[in-house]
Protein backbone atom coordinates (compact mmCIF):
# COMPACT_ATOMS: atom_id res chain seq x y z
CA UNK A 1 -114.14 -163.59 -40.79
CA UNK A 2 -117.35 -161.61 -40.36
CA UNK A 3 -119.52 -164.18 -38.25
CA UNK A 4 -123.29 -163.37 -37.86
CA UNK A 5 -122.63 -161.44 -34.14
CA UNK A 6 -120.49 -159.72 -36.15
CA UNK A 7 -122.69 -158.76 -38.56
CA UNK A 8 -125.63 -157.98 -37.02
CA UNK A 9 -123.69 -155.50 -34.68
CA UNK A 10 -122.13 -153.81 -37.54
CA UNK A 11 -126.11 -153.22 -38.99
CA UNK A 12 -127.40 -152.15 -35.39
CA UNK A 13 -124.22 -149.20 -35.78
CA UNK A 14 -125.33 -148.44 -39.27
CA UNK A 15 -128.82 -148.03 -38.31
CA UNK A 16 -127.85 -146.05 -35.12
CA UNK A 17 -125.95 -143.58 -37.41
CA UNK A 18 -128.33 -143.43 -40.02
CA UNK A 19 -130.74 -142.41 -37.50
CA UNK A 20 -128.12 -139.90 -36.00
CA UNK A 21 -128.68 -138.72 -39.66
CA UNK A 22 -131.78 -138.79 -40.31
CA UNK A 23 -132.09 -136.89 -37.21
CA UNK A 24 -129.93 -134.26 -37.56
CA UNK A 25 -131.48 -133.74 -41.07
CA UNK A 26 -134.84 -133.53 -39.13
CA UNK A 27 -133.59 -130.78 -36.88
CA UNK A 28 -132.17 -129.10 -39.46
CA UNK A 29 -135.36 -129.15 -42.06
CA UNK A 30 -137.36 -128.36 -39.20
CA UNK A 31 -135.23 -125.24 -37.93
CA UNK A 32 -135.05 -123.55 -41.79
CA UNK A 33 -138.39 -124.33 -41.81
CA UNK A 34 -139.41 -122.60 -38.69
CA UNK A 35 -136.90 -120.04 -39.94
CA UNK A 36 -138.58 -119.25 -43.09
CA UNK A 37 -141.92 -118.75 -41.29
CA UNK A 38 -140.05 -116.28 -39.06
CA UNK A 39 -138.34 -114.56 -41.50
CA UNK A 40 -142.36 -114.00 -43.01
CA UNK A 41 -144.24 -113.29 -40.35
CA UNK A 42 -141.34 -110.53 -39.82
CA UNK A 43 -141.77 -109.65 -43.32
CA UNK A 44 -145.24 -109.20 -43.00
CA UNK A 45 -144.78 -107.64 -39.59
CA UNK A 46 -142.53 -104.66 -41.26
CA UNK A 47 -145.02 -103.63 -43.97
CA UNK A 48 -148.27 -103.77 -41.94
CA UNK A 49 -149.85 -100.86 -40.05
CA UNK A 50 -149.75 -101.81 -36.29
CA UNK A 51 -153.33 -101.60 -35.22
CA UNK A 52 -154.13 -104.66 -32.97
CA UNK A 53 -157.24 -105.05 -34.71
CA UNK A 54 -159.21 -104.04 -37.78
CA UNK A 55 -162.32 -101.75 -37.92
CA UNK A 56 -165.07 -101.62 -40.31
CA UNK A 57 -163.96 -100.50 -43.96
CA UNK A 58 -164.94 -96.83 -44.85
CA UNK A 59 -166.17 -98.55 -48.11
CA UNK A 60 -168.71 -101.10 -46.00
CA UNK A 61 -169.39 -98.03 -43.73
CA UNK A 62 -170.26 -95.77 -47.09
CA UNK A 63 -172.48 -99.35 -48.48
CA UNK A 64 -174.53 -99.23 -45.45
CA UNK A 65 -172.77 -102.74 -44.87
CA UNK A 66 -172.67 -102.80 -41.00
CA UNK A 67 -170.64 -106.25 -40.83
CA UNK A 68 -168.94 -106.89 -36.92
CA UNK A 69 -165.35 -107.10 -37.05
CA UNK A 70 -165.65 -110.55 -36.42
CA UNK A 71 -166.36 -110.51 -40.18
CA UNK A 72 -162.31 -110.56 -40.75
CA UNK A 73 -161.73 -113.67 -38.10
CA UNK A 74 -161.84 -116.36 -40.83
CA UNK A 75 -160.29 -116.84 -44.14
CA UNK A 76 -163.65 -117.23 -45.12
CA UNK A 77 -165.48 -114.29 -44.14
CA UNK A 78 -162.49 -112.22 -44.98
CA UNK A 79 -161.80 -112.76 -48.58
CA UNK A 80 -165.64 -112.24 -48.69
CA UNK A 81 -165.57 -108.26 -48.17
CA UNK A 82 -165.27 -105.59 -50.60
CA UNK A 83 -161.90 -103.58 -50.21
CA UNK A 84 -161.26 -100.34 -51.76
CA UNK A 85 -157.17 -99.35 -52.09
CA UNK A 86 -154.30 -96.82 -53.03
CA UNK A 87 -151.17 -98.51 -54.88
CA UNK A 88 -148.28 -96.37 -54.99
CA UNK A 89 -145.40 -96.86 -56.58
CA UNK A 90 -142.29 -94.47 -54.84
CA UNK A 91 -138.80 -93.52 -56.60
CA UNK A 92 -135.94 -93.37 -54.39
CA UNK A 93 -133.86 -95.23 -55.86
CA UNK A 94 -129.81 -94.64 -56.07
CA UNK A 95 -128.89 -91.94 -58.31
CA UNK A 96 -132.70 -90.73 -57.81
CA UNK A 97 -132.45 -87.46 -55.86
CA UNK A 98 -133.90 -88.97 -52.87
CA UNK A 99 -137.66 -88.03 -54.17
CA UNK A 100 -140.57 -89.44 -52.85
CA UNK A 101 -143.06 -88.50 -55.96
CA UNK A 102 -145.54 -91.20 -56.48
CA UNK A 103 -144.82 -92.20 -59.82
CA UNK A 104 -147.39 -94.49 -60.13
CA UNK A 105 -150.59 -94.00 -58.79
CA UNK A 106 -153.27 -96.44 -59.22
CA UNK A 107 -157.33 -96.05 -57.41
CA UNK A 108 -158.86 -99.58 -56.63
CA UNK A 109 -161.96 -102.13 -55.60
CA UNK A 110 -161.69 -105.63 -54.93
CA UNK A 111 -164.88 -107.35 -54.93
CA UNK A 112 -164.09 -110.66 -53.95
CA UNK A 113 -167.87 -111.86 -53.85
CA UNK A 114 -168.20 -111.14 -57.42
CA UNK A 115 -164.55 -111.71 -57.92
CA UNK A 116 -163.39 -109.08 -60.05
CA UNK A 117 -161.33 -105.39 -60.06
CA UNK A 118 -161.94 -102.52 -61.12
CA UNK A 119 -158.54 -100.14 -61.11
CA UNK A 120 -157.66 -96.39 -62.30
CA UNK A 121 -154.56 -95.29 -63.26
CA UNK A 122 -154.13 -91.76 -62.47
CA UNK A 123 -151.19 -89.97 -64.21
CA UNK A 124 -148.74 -88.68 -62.39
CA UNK A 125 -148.86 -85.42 -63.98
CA UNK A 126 -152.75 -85.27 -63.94
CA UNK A 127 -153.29 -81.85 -62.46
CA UNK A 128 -155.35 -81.68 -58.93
CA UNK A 129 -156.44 -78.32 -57.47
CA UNK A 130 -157.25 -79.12 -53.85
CA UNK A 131 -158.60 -75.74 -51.87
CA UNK A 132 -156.04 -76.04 -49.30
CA UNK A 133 -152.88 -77.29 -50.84
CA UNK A 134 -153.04 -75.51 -54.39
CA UNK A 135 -152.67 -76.87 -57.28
CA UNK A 136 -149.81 -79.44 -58.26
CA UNK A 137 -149.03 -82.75 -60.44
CA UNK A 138 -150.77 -85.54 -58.56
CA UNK A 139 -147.30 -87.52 -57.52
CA UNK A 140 -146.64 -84.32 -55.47
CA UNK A 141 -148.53 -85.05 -52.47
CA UNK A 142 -147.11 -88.21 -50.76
CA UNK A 143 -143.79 -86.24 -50.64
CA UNK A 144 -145.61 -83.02 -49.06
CA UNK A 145 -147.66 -85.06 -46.19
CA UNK A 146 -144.27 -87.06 -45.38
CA UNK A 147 -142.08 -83.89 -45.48
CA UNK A 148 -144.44 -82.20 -42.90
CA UNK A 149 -144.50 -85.63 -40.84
CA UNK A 150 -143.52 -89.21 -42.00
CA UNK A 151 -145.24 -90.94 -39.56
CA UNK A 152 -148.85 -89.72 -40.91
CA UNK A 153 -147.82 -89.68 -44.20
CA UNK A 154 -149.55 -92.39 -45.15
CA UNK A 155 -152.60 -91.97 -43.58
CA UNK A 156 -152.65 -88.21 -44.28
CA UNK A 157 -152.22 -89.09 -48.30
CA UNK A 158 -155.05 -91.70 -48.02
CA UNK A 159 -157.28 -88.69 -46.10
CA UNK A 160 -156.31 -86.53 -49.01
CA UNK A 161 -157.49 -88.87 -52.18
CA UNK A 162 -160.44 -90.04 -50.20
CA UNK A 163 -161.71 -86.58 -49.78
CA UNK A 164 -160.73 -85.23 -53.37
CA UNK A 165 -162.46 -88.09 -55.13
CA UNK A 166 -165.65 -88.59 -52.95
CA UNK A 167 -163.96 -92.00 -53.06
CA UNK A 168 -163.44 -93.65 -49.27
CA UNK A 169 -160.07 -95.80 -49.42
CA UNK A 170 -159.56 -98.46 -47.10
CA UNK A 171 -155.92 -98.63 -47.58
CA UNK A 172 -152.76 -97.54 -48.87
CA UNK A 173 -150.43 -99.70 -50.18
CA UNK A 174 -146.84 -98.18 -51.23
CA UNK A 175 -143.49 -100.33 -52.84
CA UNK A 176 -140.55 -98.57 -54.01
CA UNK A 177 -139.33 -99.12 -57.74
CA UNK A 178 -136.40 -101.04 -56.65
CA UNK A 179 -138.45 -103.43 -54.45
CA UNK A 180 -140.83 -103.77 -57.95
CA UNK A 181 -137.42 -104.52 -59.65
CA UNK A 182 -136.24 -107.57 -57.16
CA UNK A 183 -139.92 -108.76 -57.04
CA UNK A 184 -139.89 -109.16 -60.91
CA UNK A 185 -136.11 -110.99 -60.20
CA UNK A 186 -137.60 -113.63 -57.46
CA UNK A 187 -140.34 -114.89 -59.69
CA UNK A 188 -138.28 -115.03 -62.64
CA UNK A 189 -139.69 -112.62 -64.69
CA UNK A 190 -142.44 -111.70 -66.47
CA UNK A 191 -143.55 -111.96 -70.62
CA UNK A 192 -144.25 -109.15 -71.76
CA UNK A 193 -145.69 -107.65 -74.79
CA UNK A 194 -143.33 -104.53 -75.34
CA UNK A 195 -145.29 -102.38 -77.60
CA UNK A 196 -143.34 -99.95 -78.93
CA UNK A 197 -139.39 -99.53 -79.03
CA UNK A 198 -137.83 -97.63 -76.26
CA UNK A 199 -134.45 -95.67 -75.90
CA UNK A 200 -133.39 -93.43 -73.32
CA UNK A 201 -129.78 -92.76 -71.34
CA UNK A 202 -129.98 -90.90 -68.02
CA UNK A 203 -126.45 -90.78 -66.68
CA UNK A 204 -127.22 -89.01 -63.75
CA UNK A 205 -129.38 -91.76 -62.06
CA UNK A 206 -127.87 -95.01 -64.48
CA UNK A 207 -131.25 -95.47 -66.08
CA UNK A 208 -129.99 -96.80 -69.41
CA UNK A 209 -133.50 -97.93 -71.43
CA UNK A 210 -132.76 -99.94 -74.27
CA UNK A 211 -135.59 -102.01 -75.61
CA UNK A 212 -137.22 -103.61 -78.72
CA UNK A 213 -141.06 -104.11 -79.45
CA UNK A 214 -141.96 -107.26 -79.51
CA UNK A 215 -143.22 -110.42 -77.13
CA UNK A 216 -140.34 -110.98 -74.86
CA UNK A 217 -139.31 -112.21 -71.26
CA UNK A 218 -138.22 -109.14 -69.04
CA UNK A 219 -136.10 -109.28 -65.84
CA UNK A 220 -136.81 -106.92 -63.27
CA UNK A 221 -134.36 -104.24 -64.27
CA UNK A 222 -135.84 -104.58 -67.77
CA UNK A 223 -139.36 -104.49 -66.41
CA UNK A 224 -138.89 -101.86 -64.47
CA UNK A 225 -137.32 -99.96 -67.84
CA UNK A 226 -140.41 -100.80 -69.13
CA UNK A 227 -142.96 -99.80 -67.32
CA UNK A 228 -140.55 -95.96 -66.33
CA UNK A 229 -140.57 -95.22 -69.95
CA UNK A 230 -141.79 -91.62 -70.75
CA UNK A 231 -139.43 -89.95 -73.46
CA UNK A 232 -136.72 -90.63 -75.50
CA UNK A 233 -133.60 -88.88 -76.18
CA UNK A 234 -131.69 -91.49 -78.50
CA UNK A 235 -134.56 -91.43 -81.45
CA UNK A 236 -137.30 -93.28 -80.59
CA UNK A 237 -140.96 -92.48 -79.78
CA UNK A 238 -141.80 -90.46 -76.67
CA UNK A 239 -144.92 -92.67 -74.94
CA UNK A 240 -148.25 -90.71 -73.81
CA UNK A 241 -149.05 -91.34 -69.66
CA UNK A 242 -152.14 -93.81 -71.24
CA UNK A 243 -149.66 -95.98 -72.51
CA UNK A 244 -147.10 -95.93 -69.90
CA UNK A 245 -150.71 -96.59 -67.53
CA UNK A 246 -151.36 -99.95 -69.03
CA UNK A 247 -148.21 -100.90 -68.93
CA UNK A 248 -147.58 -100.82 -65.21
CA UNK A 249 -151.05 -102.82 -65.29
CA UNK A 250 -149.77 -105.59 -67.50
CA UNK A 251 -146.38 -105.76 -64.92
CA UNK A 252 -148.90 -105.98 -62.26
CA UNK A 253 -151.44 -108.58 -63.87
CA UNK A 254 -148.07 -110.77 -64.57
CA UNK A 255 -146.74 -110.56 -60.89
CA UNK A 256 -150.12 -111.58 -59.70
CA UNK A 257 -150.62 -114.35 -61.32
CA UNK A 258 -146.95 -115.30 -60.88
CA UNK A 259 -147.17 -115.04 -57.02
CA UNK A 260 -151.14 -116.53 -57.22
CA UNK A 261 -149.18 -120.08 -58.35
CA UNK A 262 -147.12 -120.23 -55.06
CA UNK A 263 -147.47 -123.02 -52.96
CA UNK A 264 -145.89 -123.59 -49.36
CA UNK A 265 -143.67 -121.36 -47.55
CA UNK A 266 -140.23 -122.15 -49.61
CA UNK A 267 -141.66 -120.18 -52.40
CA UNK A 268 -143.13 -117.44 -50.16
CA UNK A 269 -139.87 -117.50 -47.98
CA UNK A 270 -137.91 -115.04 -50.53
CA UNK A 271 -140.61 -112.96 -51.84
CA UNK A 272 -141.75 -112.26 -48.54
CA UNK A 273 -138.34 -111.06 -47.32
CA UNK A 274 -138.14 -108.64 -50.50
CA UNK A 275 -141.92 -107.26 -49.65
CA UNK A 276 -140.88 -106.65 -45.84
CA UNK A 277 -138.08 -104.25 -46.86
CA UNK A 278 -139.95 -102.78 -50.07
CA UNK A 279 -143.68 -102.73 -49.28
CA UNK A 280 -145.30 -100.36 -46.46
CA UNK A 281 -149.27 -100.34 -45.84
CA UNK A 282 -151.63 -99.65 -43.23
CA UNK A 283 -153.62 -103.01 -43.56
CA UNK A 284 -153.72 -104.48 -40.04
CA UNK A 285 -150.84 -106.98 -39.76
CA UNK A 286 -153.62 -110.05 -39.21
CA UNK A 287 -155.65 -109.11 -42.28
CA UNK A 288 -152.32 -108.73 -44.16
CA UNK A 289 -151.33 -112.22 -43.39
CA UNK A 290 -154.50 -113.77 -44.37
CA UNK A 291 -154.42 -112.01 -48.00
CA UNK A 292 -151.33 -112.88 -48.68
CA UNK A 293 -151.44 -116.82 -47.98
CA UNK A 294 -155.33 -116.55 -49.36
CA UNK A 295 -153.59 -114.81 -52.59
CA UNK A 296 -154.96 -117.51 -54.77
CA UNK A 297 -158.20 -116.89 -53.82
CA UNK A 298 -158.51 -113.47 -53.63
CA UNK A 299 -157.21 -112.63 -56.99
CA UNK A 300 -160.29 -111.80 -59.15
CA UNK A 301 -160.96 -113.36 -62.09
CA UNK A 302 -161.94 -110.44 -63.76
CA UNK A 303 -159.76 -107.39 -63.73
CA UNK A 304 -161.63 -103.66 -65.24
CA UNK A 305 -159.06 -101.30 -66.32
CA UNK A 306 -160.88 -98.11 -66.15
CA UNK A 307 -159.55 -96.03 -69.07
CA UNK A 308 -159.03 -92.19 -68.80
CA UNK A 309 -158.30 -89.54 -72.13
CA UNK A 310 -156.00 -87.18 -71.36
CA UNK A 311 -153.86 -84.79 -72.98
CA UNK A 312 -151.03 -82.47 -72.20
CA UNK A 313 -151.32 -79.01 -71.03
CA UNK A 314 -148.03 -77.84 -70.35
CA UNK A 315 -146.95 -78.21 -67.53
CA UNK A 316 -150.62 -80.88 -66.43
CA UNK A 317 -151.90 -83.65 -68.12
CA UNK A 318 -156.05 -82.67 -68.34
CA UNK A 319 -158.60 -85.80 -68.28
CA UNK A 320 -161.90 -86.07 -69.81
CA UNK A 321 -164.48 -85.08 -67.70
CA UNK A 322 -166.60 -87.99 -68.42
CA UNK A 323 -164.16 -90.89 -68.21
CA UNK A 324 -162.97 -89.46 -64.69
CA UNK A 325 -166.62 -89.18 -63.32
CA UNK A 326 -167.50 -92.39 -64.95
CA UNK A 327 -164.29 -94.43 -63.77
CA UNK A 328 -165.13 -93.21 -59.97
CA UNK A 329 -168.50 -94.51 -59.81
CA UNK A 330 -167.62 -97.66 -61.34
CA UNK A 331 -165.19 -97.76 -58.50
CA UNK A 332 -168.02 -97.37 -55.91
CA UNK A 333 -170.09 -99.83 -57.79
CA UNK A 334 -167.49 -102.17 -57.49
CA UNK A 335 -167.02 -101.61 -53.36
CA UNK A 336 -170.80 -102.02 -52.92
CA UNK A 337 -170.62 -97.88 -52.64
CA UNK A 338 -174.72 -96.65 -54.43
CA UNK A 339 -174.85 -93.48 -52.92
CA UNK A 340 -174.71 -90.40 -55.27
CA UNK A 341 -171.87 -88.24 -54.94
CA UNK A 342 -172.53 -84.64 -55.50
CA UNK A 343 -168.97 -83.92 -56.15
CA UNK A 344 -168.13 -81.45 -58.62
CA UNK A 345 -164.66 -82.98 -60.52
CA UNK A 346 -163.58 -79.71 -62.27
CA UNK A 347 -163.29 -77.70 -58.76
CA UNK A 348 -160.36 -79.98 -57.70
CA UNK A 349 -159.03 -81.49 -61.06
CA UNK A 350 -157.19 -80.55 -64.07
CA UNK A 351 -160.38 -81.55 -66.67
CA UNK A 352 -161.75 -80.88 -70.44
CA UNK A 353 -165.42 -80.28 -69.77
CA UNK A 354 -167.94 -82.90 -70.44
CA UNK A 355 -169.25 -81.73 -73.73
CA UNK A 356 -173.71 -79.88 -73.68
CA UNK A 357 -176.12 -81.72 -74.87
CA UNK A 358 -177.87 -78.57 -76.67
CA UNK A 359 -174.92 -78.62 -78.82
CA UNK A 360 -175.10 -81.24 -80.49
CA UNK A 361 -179.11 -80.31 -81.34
């Protein structure tokens, strides 16, 4: 018979157990959670540059926006101050040849006090005619600054486009197209808009693009079809470099606003892992860390995709004079950048001359 002693010593042994649970379950929460924030401040760690501290931007420098460093110390001072970037999307992966051409190659400001973008993509066969280096497809020059020394490369290829374009870049950013394809994966996609139908077999690498137009949801490997596509070889339409442009933009767009709706480090956890071992940049590790968990607040509301004409010129593509000179100093509008640049764009790029005025008299 189960007398009251009885009973209440069989409830103080459930309760001590239960807390023994509870507990353990505590510990346990706790570690993975602790674990998760080391596993991204690692992440974050791997694709930073190291410098212990930032210094001012060459975009505020170009302004004549002399703001202390202290300027970064707070989320909200940093997010704040204009930023001017490289995006570069790398091949290498299995089956690739081990290239490092920048396939994509995108020219940015972030103007988070107005909160909008402005963005150029440059094609990766746009022809540039530096004096020094000659004259070669524009995803050629990554792979030349890290075959002469990897550990400048970066900085070297930022030196290179800053100089070119009259156009002073804060930082580089660089992800490989297999980190863009497990990115895509750890959101859980993205919907796209596929605008034309796409067919090509590579056997040598495994690409195998198969895809119909229309408004559909894309994994990564599908994604990353989409926004490779170039030319066909099973009968359907080749795509020009301004449509295969704005479609890397509308991945982009997606993934932003995708990662923009995380909240708390169980979403970040995974994502962050796959950007640790995928992404590379020379953005101080502390700024770093405070754009990505301020992601929601620094992605601008207003994104302007700078369009270039082009056309092919075997073995180049050739821009428009205009559009080029045009998209740059909307760039430097957008960075806070007013002084004139006297650069001459047809000494060091591939370009169709802006048309006279006394012609059309």
């Amino acid at each position: 018979m189960n007398t009251p002693e009885k009973k209440r010593a069989l409830m103080r042994k459930t309760l001590k157990y239960a807390g023994i649970v509870v507990g353990a379950l505590v510990i346990v929460v706790g570690s993975y959670a602790g674990y998760l924030v080391y596993k991204a401040n690692h992440a974050i760690t791997l694709m930073a540059g190291d410098e212990p501290a930032p210094s001012p931007s060459p975009s505020a420098t170009a302004s004549g926006d002399q703001q202390e460093d202290a300027d970064y110390a707070s989320d909200s001072t940093l997010i704040k101050k204009p930023v001017t970037f490289l995006l570069a999307g790398i091949d290498n992966r299995e089956g690739s040849g081990g290239t490092l051409n920048t396939d994509v190659l995108m020219l940015g400001s972030l103007n988070p006090v107005t909160n909008s973008a402005s963005l150029i993509s440059l094609p990766r066969d746009l022809q540039l005619k530096p004096e020094d280096l000659g004259a070669h497809k524009a995803n050629y020059y990554y792979a030349y600054f890290y075959n002469k020394d990897k550990d400048t490369a970066m900085e070297n290829t930022k030196e290179f486009y800053s100089d070119l374009f009259d156009f002073p870049i804060d930082y580089m950013i660089m992800i490989n197209f297999d980190g863009l394809r497990k990115l895509v994966d750890a959101v859980g996609g993205v919907d796209i808009d596929v605008d034309m139908d796409m067919r090509y077999v590579d056997n040598a690498d495994g690409t195998d693009i198969d895809l119909k137009k229309g408004y559909q949801h894309l994994d990564g490997a599908k994604a990353l079809d989409f926004v490779r596509y170039r030319k066909s070889n099973r009968g359907t339409a080749e795509s020009s470099d301004i449509a295969r442009n704005a479609r890397q933009q509308q991945v982009l767009n997606q993934l932003t606003d995708k990662l923009a709706s995380f909240q708390g480090m169980l979403q970040w956890g995974k994502v962050l892992d796959l950007l640790g071992k995928n992404v590379q940049t020379d953005i101080p590790e502390s700024i770093l860390r405070d754009y990505i968990y301020n992601v929601k607040d620094m992605k601008p509301d207003t994104l302007n995709v700078l369009p270039l004409e082009s056309r092919w010129e075997s073995p180049y593509i050739i821009v428009k004079e205009d559009d080029l000179e045009q998209a740059l100093d909307a760039l430097r509008a957008e960075a806070g950048i007013h002084e004139p640049s006297d650069l001459k764009l047809a000494d060091v790029v591939g370009t169709d001359p802006a048309p006279d005025p006394d012609d059309a008299r």
